[in-house]
N, C-alpha and C. Protein backbone atom coordinates (compact mmCIF):
# COMPACT_ATOMS: atom_id res chain seq x y z
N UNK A 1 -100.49 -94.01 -89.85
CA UNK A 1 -100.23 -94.69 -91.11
C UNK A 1 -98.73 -94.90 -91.32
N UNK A 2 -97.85 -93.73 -90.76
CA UNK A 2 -96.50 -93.70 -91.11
C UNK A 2 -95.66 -95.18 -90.08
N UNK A 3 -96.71 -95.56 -88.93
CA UNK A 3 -95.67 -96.05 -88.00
C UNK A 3 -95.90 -97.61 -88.62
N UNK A 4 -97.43 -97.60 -89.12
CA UNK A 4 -97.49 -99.05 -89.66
C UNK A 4 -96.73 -99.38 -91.29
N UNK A 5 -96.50 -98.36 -91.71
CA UNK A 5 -95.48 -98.62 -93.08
C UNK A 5 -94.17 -99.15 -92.61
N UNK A 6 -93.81 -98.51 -91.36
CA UNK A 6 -92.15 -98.69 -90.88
C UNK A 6 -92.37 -100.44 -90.11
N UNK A 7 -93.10 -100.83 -89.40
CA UNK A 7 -92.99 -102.02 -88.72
C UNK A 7 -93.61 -102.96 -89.96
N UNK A 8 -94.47 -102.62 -90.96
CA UNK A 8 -94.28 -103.64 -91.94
C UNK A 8 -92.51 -103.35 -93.36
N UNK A 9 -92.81 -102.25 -92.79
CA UNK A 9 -90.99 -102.45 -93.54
C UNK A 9 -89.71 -103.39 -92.86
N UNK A 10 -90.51 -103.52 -91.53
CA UNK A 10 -88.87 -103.90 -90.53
C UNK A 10 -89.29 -105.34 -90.64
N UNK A 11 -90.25 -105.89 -90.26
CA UNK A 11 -91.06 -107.60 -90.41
C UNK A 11 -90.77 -107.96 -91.87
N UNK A 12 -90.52 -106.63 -92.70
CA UNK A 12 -90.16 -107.70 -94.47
C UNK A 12 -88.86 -107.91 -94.00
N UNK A 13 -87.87 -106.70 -93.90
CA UNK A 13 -86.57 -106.91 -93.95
C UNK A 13 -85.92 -108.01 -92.36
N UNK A 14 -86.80 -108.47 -91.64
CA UNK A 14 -86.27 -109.24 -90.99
C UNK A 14 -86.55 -110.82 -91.46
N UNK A 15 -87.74 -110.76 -92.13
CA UNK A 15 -88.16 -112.24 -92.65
C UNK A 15 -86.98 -112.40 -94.01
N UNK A 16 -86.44 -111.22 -94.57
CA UNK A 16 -85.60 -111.66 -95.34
C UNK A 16 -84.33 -112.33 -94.84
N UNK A 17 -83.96 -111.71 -93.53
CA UNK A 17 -82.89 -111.91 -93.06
C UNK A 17 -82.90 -113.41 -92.65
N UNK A 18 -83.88 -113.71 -92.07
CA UNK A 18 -83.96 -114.89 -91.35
C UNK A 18 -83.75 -116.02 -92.65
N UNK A 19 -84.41 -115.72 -94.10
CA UNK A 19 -84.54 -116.11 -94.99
C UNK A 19 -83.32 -116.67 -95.56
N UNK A 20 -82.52 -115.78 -95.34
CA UNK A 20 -81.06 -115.55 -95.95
C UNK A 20 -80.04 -116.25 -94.93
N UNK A 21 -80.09 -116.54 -93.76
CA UNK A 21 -79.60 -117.51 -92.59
C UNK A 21 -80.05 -119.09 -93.02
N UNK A 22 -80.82 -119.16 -93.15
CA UNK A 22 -81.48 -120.41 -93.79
C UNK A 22 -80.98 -121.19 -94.84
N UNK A 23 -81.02 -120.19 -96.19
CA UNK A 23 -80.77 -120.31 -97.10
C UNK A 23 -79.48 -120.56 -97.81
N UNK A 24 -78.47 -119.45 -97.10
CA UNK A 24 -76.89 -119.29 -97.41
C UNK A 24 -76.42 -120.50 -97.00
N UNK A 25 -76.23 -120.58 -96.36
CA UNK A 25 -75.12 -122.06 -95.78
C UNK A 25 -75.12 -123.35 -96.30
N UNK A 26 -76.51 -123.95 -96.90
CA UNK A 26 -76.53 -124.96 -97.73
C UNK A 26 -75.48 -124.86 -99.20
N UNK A 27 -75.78 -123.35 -99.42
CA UNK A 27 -75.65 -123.06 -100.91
C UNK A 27 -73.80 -122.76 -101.24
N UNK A 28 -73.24 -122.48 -99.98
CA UNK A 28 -72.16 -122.13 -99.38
C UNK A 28 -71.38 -123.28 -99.07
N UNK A 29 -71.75 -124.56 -98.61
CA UNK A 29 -71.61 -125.65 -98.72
C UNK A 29 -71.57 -126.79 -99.78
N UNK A 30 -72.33 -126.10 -100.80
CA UNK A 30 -72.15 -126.99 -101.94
C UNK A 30 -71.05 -126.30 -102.73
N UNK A 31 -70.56 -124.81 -102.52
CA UNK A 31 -69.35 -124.62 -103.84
C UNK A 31 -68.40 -124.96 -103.13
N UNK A 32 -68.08 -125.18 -101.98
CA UNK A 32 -66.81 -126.02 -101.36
C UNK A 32 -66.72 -127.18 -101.45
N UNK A 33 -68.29 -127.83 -101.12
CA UNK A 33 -67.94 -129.42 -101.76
C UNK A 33 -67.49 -129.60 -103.43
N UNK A 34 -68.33 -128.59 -103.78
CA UNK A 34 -67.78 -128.95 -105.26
C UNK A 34 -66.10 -128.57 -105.61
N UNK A 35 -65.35 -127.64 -104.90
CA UNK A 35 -64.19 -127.36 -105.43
C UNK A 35 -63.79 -128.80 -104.65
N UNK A 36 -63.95 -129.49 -103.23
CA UNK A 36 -63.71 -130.48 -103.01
C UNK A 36 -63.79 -131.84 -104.06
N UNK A 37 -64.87 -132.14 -104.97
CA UNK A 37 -65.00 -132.67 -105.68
C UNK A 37 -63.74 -132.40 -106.72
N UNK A 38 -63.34 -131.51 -107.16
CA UNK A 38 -62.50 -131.27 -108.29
C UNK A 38 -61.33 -131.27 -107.72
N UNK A 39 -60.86 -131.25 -105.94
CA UNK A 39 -59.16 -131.81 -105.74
C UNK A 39 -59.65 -133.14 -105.74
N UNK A 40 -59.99 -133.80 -105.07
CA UNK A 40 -60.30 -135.33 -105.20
C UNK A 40 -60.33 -136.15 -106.44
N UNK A 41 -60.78 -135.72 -107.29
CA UNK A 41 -60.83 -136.26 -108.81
C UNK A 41 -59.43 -135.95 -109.41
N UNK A 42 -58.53 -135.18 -109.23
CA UNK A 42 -57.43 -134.81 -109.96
C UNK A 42 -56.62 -135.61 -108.53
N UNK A 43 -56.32 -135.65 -107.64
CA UNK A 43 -55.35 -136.32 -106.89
C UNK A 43 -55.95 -137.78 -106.86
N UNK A 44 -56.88 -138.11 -107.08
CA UNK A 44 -57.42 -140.05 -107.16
C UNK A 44 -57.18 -140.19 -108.63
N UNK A 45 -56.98 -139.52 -109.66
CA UNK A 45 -56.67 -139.84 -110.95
C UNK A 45 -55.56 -139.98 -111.30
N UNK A 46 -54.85 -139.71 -110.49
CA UNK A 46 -53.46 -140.15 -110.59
C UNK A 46 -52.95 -140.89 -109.66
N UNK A 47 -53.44 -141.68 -109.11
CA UNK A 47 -53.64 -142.70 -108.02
C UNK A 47 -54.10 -143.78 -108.60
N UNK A 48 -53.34 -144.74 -109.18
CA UNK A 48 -54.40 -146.05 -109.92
C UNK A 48 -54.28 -146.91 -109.05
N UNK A 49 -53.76 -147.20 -107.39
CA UNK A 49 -54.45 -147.86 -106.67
C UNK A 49 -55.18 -147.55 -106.25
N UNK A 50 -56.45 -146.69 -106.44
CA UNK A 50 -57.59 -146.20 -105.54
C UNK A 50 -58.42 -147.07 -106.15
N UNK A 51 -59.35 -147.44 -105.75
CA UNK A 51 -60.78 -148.06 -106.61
C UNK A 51 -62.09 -147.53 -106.38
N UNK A 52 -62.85 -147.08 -106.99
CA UNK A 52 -64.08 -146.81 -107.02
C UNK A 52 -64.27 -146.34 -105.72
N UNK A 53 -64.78 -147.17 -105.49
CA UNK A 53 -65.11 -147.57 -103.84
C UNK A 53 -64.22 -146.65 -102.73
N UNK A 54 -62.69 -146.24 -103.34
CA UNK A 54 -61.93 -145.76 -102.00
C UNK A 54 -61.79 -143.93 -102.39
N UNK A 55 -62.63 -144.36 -103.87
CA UNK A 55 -62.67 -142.80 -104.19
C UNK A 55 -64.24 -141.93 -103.76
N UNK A 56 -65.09 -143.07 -104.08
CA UNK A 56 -66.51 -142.63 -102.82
C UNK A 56 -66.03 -142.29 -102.10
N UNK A 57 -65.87 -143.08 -100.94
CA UNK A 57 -65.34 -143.04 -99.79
C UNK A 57 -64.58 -141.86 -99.31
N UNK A 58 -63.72 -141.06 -100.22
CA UNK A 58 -62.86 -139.72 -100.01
C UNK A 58 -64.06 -138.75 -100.05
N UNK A 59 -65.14 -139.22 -101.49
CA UNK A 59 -66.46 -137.91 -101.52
C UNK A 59 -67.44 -138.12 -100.20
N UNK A 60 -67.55 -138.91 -99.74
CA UNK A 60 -68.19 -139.11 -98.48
C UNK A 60 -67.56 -138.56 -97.07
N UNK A 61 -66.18 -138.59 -97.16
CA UNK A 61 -66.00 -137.92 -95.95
C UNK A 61 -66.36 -135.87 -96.00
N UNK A 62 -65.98 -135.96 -97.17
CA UNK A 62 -65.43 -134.47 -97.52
C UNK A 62 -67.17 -134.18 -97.27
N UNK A 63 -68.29 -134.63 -97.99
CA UNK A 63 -69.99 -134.65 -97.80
C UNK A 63 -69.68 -134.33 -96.18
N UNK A 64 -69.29 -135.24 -95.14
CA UNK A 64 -69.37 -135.19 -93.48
C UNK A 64 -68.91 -134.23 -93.39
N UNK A 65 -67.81 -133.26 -93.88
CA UNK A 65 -66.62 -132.25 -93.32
C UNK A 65 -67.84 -131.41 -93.75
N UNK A 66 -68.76 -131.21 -94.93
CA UNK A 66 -69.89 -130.15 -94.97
C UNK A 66 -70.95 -130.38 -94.42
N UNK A 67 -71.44 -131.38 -93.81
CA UNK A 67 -72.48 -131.95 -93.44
C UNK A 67 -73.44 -131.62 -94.12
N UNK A 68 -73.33 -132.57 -95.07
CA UNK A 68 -74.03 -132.92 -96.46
C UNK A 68 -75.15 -134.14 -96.27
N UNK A 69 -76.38 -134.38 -96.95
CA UNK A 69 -76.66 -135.27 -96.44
C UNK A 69 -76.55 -136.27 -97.92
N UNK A 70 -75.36 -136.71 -97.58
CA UNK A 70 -75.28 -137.44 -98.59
C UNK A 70 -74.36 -139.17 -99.08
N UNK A 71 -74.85 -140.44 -98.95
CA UNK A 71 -74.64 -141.21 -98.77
C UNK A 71 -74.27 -141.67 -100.58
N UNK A 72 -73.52 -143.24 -100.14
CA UNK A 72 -72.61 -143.59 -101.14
C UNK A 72 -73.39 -144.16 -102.05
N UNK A 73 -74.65 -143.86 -102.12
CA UNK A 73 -75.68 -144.10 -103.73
C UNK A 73 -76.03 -143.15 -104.64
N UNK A 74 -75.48 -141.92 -103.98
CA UNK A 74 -76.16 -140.58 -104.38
C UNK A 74 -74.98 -140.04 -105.19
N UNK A 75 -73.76 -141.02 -104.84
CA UNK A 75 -72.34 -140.34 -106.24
C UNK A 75 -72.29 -141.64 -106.87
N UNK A 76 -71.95 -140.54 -108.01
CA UNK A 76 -71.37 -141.55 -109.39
C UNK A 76 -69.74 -141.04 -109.75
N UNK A 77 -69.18 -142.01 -109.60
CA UNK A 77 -67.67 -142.03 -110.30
C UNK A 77 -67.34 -142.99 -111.57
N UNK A 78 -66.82 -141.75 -112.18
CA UNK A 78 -66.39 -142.63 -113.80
C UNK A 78 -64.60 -141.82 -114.05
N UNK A 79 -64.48 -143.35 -114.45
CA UNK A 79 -62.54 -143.21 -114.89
C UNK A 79 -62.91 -143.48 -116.06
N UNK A 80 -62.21 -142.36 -116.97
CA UNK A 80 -61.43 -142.28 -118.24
C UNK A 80 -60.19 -142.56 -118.42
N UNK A 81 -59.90 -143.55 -119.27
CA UNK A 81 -58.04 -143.73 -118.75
C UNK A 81 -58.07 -143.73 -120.71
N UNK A 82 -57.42 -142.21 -121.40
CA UNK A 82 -57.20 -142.59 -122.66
C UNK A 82 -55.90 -142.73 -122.38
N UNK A 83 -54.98 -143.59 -123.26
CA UNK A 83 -53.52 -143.47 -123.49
C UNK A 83 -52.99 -142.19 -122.65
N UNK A 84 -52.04 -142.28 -121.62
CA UNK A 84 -51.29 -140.93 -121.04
C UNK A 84 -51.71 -140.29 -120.47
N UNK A 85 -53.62 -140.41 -120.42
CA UNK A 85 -54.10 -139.61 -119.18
C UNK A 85 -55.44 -140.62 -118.56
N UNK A 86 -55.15 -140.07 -117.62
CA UNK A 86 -56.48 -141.24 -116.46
C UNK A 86 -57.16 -140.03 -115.90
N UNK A 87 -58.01 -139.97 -115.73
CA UNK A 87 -58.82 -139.51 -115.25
C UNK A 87 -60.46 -139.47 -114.90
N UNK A 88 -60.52 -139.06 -113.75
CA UNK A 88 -62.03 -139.23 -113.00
C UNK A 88 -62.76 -137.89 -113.06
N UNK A 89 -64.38 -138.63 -113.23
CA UNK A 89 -65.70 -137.39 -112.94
C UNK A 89 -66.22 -137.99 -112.17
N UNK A 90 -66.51 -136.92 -111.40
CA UNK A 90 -67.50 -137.22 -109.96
C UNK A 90 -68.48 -136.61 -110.11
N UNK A 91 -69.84 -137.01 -109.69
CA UNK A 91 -70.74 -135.92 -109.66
C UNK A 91 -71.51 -136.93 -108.40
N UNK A 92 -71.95 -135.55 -107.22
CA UNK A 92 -73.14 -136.06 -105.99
C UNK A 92 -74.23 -135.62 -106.30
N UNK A 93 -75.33 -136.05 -105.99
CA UNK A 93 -76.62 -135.59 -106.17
C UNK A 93 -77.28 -135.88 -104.99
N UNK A 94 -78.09 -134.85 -104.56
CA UNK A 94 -78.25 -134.54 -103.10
C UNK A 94 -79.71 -133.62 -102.90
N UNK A 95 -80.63 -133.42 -102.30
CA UNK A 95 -81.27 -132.63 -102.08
C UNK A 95 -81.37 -132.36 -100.47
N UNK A 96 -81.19 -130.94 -99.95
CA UNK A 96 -81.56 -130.25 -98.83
C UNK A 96 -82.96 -129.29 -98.04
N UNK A 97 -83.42 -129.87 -97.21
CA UNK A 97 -84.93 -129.41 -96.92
C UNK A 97 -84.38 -127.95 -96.25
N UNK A 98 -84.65 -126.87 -96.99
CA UNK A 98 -85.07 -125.69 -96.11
C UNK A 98 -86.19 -125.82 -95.16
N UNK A 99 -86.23 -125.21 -94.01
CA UNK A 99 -87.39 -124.95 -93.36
C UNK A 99 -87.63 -123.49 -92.78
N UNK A 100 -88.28 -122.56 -93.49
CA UNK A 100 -88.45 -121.52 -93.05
C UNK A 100 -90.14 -121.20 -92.08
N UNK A 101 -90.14 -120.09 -91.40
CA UNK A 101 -91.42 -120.20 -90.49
C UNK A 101 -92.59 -120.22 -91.47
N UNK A 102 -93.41 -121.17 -91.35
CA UNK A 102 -94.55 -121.60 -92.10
C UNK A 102 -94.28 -122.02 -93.57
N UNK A 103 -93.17 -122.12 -93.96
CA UNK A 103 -92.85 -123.13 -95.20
C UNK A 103 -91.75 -123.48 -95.46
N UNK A 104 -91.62 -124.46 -95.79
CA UNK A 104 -90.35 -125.93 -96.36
C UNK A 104 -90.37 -125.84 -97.55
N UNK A 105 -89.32 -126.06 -97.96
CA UNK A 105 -88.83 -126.56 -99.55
C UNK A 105 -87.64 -127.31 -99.83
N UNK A 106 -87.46 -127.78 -101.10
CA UNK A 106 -85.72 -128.82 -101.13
C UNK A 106 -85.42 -127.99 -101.87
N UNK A 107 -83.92 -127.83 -101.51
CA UNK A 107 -83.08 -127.31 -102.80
C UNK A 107 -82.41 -128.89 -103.04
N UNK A 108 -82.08 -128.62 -104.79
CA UNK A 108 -81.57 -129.84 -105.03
C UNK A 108 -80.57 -129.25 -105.32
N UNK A 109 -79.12 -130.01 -105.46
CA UNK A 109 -78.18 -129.60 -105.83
C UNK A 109 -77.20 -130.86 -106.76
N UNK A 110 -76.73 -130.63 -107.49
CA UNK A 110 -75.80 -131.91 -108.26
C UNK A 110 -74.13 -131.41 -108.79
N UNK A 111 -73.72 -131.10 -107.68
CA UNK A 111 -72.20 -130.29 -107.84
C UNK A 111 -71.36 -131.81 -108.99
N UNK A 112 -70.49 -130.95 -109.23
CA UNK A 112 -69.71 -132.49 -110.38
C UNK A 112 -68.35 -132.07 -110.04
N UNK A 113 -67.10 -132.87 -111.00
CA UNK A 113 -66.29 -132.18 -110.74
C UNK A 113 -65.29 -131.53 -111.92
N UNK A 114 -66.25 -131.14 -112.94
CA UNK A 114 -65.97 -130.45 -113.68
C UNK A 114 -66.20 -130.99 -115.19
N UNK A 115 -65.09 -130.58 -115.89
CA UNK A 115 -65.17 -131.12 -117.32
C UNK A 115 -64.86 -132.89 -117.32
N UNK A 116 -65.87 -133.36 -118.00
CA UNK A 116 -66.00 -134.85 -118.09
C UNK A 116 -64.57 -135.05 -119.33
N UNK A 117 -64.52 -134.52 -120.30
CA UNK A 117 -63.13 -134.34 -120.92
C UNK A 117 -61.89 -133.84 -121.07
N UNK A 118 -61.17 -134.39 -122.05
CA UNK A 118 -59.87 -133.63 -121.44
C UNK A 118 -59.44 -133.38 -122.94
């Protein structure tokens, strides 16, 4: 009885592990994209030749540098320009398929890049 308590103790704590390999790196990947999101928005906001388009384009590479799966429909960029300050919010929206042995799931994730005001 004692040896089958220990090999179902070692099969939990390895399915966790495997669980946790799986799991971490997506999740690990999105708070870097997101601090990515928040230099990009503060260095393109003070950039008023950037346009829309060349500020995607910066969230899309930085998405590749995490290998994100995430294409240029899935962000929204908005400029605020009150008197004396300009500034941009970014937000990606993205979902990632876990696949663990005998079940799948998405994590969704929608990193931004912070406070929409100032």
């Amino acid at each position: 009885m004692g040896t089958i308590k220990l090999l179902l103790g070692l099969l939990a704590i390895i399915a966790v592990v495997v669980a946790l390999f799986q799991i971490v790196p997506p999740i690990m990947a999105n708070y870097g994209f997101q601090d990515d999101l928040k230099t990009i928005a503060l260095l393109d906001a003070s950039n008023a030749q950037k346009t829309d388009e060349d500020v995607r384009n910066d969230v899309l590479r930085k998405a590749r540098e995490h290998e994100l799966p995430i294409d240029a429909k899935q962000i929204t960029v908005q400029r605020m320009n009150t008197p004396g300050i300009a500034s941009v919010y970014l937000v990606a929206d993205y979902t990632v398929t876990i696949n663990l042995p005998g079940y799948s799931f998405n994590m969704h994730f929608n990193p931004n890049s912070g406070n929409k005001g100032f």
